[in-house]
Protein backbone atom coordinates (compact mmCIF):
# COMPACT_ATOMS: atom_id res chain seq x y z
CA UNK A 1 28.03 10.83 -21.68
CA UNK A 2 27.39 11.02 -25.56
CA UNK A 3 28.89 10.54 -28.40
CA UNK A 4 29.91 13.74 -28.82
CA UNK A 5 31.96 13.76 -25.51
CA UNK A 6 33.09 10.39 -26.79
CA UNK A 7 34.75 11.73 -29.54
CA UNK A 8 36.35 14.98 -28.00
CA UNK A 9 38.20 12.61 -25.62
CA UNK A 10 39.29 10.26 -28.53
CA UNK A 11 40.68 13.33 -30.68
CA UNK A 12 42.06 14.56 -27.11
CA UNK A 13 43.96 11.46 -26.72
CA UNK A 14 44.66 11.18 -30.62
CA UNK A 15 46.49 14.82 -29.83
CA UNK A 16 48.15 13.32 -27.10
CA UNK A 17 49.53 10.34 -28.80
CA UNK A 18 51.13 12.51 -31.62
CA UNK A 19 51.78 14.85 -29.26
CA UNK A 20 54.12 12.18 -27.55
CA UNK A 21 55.50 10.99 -30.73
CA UNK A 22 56.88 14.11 -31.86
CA UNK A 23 58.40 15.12 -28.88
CA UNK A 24 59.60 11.36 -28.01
CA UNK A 25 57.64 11.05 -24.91
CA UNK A 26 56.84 7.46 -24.77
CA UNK A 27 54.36 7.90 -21.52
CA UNK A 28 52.66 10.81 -23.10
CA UNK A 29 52.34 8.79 -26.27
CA UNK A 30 50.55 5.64 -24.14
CA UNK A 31 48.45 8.41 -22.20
CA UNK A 32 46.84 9.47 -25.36
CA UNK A 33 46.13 5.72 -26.68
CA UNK A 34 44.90 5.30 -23.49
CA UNK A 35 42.61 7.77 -23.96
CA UNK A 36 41.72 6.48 -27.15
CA UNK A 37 41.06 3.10 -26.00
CA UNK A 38 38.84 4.53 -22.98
CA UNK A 39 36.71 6.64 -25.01
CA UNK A 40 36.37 4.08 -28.18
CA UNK A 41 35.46 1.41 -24.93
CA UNK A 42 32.67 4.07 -23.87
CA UNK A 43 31.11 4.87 -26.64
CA UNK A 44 30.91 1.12 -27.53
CA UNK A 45 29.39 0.65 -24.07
CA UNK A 46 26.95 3.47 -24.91
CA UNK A 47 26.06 1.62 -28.22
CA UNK A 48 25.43 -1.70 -26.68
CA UNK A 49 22.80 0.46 -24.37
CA UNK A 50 21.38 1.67 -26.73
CA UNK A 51 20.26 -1.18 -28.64
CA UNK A 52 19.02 -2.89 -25.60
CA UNK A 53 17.15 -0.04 -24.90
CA UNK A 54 15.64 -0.83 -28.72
CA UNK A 55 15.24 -4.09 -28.16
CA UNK A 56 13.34 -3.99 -24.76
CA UNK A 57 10.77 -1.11 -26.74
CA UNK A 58 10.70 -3.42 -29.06
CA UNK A 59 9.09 -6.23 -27.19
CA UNK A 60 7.19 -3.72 -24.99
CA UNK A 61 5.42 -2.17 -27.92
CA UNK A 62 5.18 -5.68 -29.93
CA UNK A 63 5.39 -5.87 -33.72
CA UNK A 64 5.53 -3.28 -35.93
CA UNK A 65 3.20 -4.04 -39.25
């Protein structure tokens, strides 16, 4: 995925979670920060890969001067 799917499913559960709040559903509300959770959790996975992917062209290419 990318970061732009990242973030539709955070805002998606963000609706969901006020969503839930207004209408007092407690397990819609913990859906949605689910959701939030998940997609933060992704796109920090997607981060972490793409600084090892940085790192390793990095050390393939050597030193920049």
């Amino acid at each position: 995925m990318n970061e732009n799917s990242h973030k539709a499913e955070e805002i998606k559960g963000k609706a969901k979670t006020a969503a839930g709040k207004a209408s007092g559903d407690k397990s819609l509300e913990a859906e949605g920060k689910a959701d939030v959770v998940q997609a933060e959790g992704k796109q920090a996975g997607d981060d972490v890969k793409n600084t090892a992917r940085g790192v390793a062209d990095s050390l393939k290419n050597g030193p920049k001067h």
